[in-house]
PDB file of N, CA and C in Angstrom:
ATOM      1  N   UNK A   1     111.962  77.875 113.270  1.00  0.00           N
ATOM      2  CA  UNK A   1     111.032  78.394 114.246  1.00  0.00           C
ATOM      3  C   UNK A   1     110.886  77.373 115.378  1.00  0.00           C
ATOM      4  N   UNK A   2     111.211  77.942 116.337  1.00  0.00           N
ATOM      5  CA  UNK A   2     110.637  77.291 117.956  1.00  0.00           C
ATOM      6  C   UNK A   2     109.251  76.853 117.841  1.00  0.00           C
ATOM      7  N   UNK A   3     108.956  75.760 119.186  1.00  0.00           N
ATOM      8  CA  UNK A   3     107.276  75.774 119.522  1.00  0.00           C
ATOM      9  C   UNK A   3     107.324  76.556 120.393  1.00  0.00           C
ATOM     10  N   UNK A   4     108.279  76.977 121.011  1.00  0.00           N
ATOM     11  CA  UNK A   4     107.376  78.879 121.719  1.00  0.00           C
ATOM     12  C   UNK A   4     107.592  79.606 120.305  1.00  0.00           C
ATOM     13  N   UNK A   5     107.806  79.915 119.701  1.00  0.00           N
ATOM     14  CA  UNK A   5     107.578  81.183 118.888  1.00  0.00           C
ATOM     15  C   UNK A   5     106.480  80.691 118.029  1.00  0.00           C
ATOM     16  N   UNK A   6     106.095  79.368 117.651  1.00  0.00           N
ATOM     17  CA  UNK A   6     104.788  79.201 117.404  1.00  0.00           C
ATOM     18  C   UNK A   6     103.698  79.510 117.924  1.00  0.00           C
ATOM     19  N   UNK A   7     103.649  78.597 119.200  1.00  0.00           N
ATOM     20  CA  UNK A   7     102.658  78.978 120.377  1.00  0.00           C
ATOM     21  C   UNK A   7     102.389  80.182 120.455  1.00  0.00           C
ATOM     22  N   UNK A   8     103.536  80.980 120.915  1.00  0.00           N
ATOM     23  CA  UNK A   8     103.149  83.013 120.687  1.00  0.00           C
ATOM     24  C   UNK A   8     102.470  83.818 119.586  1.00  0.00           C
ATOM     25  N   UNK A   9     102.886  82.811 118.587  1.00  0.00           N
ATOM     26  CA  UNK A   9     102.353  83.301 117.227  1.00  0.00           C
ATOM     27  C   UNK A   9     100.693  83.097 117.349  1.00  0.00           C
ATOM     28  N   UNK A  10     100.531  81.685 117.789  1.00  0.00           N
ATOM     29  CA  UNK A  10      98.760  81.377 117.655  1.00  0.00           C
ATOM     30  C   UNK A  10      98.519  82.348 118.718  1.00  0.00           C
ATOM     31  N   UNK A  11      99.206  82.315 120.005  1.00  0.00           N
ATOM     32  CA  UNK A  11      97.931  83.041 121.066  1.00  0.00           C
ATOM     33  C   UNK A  11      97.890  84.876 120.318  1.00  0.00           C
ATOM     34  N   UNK A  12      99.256  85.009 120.047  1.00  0.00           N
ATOM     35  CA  UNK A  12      98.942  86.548 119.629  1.00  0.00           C
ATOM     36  C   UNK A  12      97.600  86.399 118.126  1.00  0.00           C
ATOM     37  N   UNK A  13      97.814  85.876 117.361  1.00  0.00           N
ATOM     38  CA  UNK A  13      96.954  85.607 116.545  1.00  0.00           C
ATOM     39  C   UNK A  13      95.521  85.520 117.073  1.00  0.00           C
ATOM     40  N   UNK A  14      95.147  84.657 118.149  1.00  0.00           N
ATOM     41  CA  UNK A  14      94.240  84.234 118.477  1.00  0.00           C
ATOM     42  C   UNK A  14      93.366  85.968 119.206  1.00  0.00           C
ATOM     43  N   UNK A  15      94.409  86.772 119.981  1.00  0.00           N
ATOM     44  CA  UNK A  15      93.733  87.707 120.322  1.00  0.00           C
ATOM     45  C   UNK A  15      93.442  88.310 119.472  1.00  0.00           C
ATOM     46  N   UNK A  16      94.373  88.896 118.459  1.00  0.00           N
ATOM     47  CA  UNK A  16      93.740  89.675 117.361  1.00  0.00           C
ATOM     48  C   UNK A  16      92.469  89.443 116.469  1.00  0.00           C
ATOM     49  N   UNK A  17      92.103  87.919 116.764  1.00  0.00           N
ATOM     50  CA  UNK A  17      91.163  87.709 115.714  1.00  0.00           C
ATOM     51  C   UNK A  17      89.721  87.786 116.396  1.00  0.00           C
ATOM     52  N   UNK A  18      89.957  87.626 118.323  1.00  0.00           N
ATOM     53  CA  UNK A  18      88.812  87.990 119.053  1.00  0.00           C
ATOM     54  C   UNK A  18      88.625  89.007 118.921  1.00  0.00           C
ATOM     55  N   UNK A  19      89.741  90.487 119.206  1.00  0.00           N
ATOM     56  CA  UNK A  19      89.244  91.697 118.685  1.00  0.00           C
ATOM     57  C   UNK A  19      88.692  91.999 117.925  1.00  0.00           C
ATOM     58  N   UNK A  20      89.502  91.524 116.772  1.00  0.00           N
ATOM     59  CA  UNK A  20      88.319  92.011 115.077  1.00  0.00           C
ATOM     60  C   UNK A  20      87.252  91.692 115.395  1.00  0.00           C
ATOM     61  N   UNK A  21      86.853  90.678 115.924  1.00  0.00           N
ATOM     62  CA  UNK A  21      85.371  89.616 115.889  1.00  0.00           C
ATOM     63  C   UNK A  21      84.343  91.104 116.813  1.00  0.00           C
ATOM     64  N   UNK A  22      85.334  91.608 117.557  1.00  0.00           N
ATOM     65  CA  UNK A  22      84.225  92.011 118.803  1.00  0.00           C
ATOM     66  C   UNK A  22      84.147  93.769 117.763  1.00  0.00           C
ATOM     67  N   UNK A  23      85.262  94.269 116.839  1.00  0.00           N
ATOM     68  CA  UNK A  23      85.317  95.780 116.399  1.00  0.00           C
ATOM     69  C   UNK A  23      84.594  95.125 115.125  1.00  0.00           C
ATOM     70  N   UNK A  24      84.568  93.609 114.178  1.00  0.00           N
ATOM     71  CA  UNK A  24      83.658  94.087 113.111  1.00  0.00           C
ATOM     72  C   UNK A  24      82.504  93.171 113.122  1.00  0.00           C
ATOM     73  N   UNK A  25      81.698  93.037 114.950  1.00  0.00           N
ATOM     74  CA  UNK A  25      80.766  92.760 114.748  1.00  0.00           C
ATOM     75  C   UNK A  25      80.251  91.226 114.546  1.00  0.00           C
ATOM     76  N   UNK A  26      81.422  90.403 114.582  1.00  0.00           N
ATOM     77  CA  UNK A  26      81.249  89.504 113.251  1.00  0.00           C
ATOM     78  C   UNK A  26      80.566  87.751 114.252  1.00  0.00           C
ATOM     79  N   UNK A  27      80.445  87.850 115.587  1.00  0.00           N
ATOM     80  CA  UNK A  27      80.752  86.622 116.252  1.00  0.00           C
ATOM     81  C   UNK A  27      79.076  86.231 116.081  1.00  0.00           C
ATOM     82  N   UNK A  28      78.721  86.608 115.359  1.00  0.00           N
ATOM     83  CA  UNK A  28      77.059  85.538 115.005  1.00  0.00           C
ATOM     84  C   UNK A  28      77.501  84.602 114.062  1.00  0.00           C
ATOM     85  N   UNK A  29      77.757  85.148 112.541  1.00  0.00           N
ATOM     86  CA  UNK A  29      78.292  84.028 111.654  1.00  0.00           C
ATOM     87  C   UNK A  29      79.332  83.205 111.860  1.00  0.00           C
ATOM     88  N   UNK A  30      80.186  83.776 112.418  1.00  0.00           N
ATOM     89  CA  UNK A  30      81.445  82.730 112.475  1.00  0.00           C
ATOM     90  C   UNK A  30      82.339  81.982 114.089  1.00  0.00           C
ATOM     91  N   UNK A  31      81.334  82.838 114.973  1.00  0.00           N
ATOM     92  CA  UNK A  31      81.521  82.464 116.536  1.00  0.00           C
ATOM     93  C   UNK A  31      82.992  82.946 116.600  1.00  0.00           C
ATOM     94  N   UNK A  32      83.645  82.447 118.062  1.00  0.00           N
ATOM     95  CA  UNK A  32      84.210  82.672 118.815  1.00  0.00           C
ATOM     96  C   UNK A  32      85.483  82.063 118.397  1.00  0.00           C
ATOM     97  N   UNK A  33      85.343  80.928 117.873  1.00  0.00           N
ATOM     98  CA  UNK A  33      86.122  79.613 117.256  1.00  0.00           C
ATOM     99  C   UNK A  33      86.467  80.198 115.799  1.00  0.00           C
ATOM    100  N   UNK A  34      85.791  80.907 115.034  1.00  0.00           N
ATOM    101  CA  UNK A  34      85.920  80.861 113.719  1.00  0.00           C
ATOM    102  C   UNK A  34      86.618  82.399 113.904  1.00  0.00           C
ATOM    103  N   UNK A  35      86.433  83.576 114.622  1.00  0.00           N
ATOM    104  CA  UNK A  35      87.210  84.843 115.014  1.00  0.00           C
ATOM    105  C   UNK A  35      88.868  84.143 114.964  1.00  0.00           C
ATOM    106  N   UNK A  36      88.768  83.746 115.850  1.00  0.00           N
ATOM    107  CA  UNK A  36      89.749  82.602 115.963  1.00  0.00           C
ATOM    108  C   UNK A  36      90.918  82.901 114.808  1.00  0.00           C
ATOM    109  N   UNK A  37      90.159  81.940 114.745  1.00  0.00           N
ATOM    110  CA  UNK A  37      90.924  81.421 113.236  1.00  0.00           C
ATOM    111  C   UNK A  37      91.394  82.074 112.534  1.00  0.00           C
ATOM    112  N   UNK A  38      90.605  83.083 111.996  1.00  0.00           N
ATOM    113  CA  UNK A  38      90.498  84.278 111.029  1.00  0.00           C
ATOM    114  C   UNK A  38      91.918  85.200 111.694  1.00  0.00           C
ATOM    115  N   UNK A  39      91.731  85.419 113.156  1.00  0.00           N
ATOM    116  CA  UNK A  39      92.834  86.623 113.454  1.00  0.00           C
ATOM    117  C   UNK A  39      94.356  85.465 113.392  1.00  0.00           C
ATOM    118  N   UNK A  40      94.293  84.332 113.902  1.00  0.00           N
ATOM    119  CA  UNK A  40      95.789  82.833 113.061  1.00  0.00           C
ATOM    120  C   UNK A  40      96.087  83.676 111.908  1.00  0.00           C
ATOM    121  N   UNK A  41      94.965  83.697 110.939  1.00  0.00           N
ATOM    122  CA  UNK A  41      95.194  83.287 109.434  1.00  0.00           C
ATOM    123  C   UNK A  41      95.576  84.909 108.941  1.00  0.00           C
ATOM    124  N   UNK A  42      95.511  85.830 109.943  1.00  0.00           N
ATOM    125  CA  UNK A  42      95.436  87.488 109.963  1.00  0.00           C
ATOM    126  C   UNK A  42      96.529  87.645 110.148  1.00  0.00           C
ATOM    127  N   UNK A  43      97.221  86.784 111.080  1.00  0.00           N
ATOM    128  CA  UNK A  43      98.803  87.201 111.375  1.00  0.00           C
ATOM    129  C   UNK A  43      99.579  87.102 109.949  1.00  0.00           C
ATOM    130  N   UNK A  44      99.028  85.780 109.325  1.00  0.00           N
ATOM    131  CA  UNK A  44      99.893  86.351 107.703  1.00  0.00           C
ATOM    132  C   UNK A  44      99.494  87.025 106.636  1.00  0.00           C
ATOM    133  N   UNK A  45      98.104  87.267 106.621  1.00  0.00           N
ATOM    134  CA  UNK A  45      97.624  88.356 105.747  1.00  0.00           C
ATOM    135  C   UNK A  45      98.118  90.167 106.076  1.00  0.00           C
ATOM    136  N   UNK A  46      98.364  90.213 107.446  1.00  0.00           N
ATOM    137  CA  UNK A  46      99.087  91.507 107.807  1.00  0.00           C
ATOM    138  C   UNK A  46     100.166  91.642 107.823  1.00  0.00           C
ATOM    139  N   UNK A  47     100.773  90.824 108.174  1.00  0.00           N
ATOM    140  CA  UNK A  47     102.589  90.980 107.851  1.00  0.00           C
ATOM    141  C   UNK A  47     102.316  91.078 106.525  1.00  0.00           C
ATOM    142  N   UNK A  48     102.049  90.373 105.732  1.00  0.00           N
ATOM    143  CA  UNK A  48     102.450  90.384 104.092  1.00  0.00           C
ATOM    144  C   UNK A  48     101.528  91.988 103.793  1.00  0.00           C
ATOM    145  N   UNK A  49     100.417  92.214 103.659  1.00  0.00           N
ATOM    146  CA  UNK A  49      99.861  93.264 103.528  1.00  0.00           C
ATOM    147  C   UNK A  49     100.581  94.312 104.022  1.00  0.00           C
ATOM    148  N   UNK A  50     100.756  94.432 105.234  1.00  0.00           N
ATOM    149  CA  UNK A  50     101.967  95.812 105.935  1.00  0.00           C
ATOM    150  C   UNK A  50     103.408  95.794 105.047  1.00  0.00           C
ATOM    151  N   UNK A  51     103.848  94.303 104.958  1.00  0.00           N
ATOM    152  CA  UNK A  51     104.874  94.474 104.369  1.00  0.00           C
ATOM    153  C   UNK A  51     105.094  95.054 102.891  1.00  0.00           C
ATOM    154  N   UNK A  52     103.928  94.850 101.960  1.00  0.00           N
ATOM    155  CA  UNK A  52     104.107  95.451 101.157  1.00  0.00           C
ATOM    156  C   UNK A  52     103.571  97.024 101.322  1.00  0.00           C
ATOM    157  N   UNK A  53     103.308  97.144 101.849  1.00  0.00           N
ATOM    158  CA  UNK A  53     103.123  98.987 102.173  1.00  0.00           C
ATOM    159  C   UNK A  53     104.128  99.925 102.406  1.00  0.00           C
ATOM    160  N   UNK A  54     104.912  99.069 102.880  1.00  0.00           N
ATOM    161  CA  UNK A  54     106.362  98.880 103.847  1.00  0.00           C
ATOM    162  C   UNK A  54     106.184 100.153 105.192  1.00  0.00           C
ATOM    163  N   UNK A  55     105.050  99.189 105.896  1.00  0.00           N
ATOM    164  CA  UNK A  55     105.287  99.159 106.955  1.00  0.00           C
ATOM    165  C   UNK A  55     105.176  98.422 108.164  1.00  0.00           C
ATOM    166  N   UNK A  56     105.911  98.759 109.315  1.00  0.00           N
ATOM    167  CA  UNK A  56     106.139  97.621 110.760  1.00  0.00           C
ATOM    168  C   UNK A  56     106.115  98.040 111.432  1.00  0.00           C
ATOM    169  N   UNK A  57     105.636  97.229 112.158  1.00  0.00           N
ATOM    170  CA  UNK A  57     105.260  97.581 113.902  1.00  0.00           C
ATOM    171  C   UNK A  57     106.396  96.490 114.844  1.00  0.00           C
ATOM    172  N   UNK A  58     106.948  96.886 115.981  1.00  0.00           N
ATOM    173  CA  UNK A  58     107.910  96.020 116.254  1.00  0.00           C
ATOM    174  C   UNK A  58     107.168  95.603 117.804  1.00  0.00           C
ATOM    175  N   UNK A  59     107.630  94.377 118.292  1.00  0.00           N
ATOM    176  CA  UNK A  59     107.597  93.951 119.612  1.00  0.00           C
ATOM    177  C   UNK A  59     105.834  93.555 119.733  1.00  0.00           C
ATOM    178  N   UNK A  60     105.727  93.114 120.829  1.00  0.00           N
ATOM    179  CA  UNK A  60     104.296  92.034 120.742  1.00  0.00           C
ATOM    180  C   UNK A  60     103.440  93.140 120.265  1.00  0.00           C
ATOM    181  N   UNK A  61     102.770  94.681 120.849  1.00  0.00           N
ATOM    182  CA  UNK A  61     102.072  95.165 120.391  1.00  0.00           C
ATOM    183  C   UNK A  61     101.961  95.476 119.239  1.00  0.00           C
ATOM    184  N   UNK A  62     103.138  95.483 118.548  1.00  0.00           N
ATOM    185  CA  UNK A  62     103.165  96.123 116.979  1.00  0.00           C
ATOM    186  C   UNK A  62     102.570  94.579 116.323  1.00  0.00           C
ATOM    187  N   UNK A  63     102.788  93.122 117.060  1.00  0.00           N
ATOM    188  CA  UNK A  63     102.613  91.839 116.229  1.00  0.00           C
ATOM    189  C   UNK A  63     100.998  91.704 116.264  1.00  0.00           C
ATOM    190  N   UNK A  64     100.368  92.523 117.473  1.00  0.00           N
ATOM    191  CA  UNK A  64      99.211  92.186 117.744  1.00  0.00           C
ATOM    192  C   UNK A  64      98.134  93.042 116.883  1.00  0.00           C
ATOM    193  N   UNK A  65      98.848  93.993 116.514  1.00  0.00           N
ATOM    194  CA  UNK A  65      98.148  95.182 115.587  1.00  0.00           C
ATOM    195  C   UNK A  65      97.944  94.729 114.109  1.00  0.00           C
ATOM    196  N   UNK A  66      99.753  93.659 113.738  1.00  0.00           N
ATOM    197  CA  UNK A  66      99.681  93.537 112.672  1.00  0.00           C
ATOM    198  C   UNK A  66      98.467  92.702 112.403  1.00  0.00           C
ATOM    199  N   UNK A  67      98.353  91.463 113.037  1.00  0.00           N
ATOM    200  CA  UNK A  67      97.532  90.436 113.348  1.00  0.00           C
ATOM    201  C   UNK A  67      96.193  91.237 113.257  1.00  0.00           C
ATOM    202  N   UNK A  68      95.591  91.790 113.793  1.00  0.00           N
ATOM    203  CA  UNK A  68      94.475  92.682 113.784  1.00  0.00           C
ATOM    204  C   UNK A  68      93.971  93.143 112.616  1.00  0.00           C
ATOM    205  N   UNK A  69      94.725  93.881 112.209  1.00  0.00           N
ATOM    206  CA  UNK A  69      94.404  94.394 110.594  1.00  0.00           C
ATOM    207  C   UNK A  69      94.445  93.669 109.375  1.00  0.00           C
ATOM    208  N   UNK A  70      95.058  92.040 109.788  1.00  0.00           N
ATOM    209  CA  UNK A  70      95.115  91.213 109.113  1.00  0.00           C
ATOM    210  C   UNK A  70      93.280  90.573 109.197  1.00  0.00           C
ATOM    211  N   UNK A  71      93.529  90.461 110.548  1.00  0.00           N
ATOM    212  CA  UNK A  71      91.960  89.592 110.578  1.00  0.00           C
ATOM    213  C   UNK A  71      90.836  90.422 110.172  1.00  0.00           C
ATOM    214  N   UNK A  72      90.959  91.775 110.556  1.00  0.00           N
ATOM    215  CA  UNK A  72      89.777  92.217 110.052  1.00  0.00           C
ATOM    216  C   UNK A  72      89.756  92.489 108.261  1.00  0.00           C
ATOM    217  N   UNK A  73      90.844  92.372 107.576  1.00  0.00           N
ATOM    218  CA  UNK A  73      90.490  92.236 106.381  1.00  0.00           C
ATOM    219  C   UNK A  73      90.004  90.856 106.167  1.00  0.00           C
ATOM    220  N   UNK A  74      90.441  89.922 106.623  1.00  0.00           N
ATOM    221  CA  UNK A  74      90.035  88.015 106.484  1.00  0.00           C
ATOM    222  C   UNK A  74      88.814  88.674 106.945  1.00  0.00           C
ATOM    223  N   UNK A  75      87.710  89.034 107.915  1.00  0.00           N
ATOM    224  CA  UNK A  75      86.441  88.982 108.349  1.00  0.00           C
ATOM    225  C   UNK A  75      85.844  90.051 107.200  1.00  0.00           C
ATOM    226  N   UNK A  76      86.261  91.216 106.892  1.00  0.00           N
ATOM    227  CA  UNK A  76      85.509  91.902 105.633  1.00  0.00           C
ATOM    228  C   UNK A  76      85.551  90.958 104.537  1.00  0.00           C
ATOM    229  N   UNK A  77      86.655  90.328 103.805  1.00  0.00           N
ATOM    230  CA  UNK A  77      86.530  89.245 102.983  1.00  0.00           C
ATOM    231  C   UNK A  77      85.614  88.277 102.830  1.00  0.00           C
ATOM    232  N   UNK A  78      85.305  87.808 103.784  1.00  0.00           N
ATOM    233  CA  UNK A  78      84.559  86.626 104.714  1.00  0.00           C
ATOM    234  C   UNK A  78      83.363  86.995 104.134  1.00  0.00           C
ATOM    235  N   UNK A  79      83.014  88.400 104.493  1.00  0.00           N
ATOM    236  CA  UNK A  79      81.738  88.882 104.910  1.00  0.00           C
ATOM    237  C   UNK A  79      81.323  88.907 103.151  1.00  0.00           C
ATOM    238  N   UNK A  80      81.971  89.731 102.506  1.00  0.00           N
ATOM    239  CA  UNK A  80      81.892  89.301 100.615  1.00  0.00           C
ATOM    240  C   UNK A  80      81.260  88.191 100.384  1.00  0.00           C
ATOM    241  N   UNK A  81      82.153  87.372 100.715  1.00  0.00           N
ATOM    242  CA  UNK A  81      81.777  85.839 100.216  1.00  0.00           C
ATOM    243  C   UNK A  81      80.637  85.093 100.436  1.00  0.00           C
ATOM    244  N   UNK A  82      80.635  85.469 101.916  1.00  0.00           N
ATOM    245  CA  UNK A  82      79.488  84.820 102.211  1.00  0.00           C
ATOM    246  C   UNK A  82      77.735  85.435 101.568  1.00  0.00           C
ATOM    247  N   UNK A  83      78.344  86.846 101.021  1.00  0.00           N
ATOM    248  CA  UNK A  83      76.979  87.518 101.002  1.00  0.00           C
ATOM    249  C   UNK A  83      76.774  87.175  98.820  1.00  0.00           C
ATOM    250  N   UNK A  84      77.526  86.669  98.614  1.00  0.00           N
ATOM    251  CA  UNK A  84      77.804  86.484  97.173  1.00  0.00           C
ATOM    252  C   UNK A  84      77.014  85.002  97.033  1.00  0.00           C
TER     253      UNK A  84
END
């Protein structure tokens, strides 16, 4: 892997995880910084999750979707834990 295909990886990551933050609500507990993170850490919880479904989305929008549905399961997760 390149540091552009890294770099692309965090910023696409990085949007997906502001989205989730802003569709589940979530930027009181974990801010702006911690959305963040969550939609990073979303880009591999959705590839692997889609992938076992077996399904894909191709080209940045399909990466940004995957990323998305990744983070918002990391922020429903989140939300478990923290309430446990």
């Amino acid at each position: 892997m390149t540091l552009e295909a890294i770099l692309i990886w965090i910023v696409i990551g990085a949007v997906a995880g502001w989205l989730a933050g802003l569709v589940m609500k979530s930027a009181g507990p974990y801010g702006l910084i911690g959305d963040i993170i969550l939609g990073i850490l979303g880009a591999f919880v959705g590839g692997w999750l889609l992938g076992m479904l077996g399904v894909a989305f191709g080209g940045l929008l399909g990466s940004i979707v995957t990323a998305f549905i990744g983070a918002c399961v990391l922020i429903f997760l989140a939300r478990l834990i923290k309430r446990a």
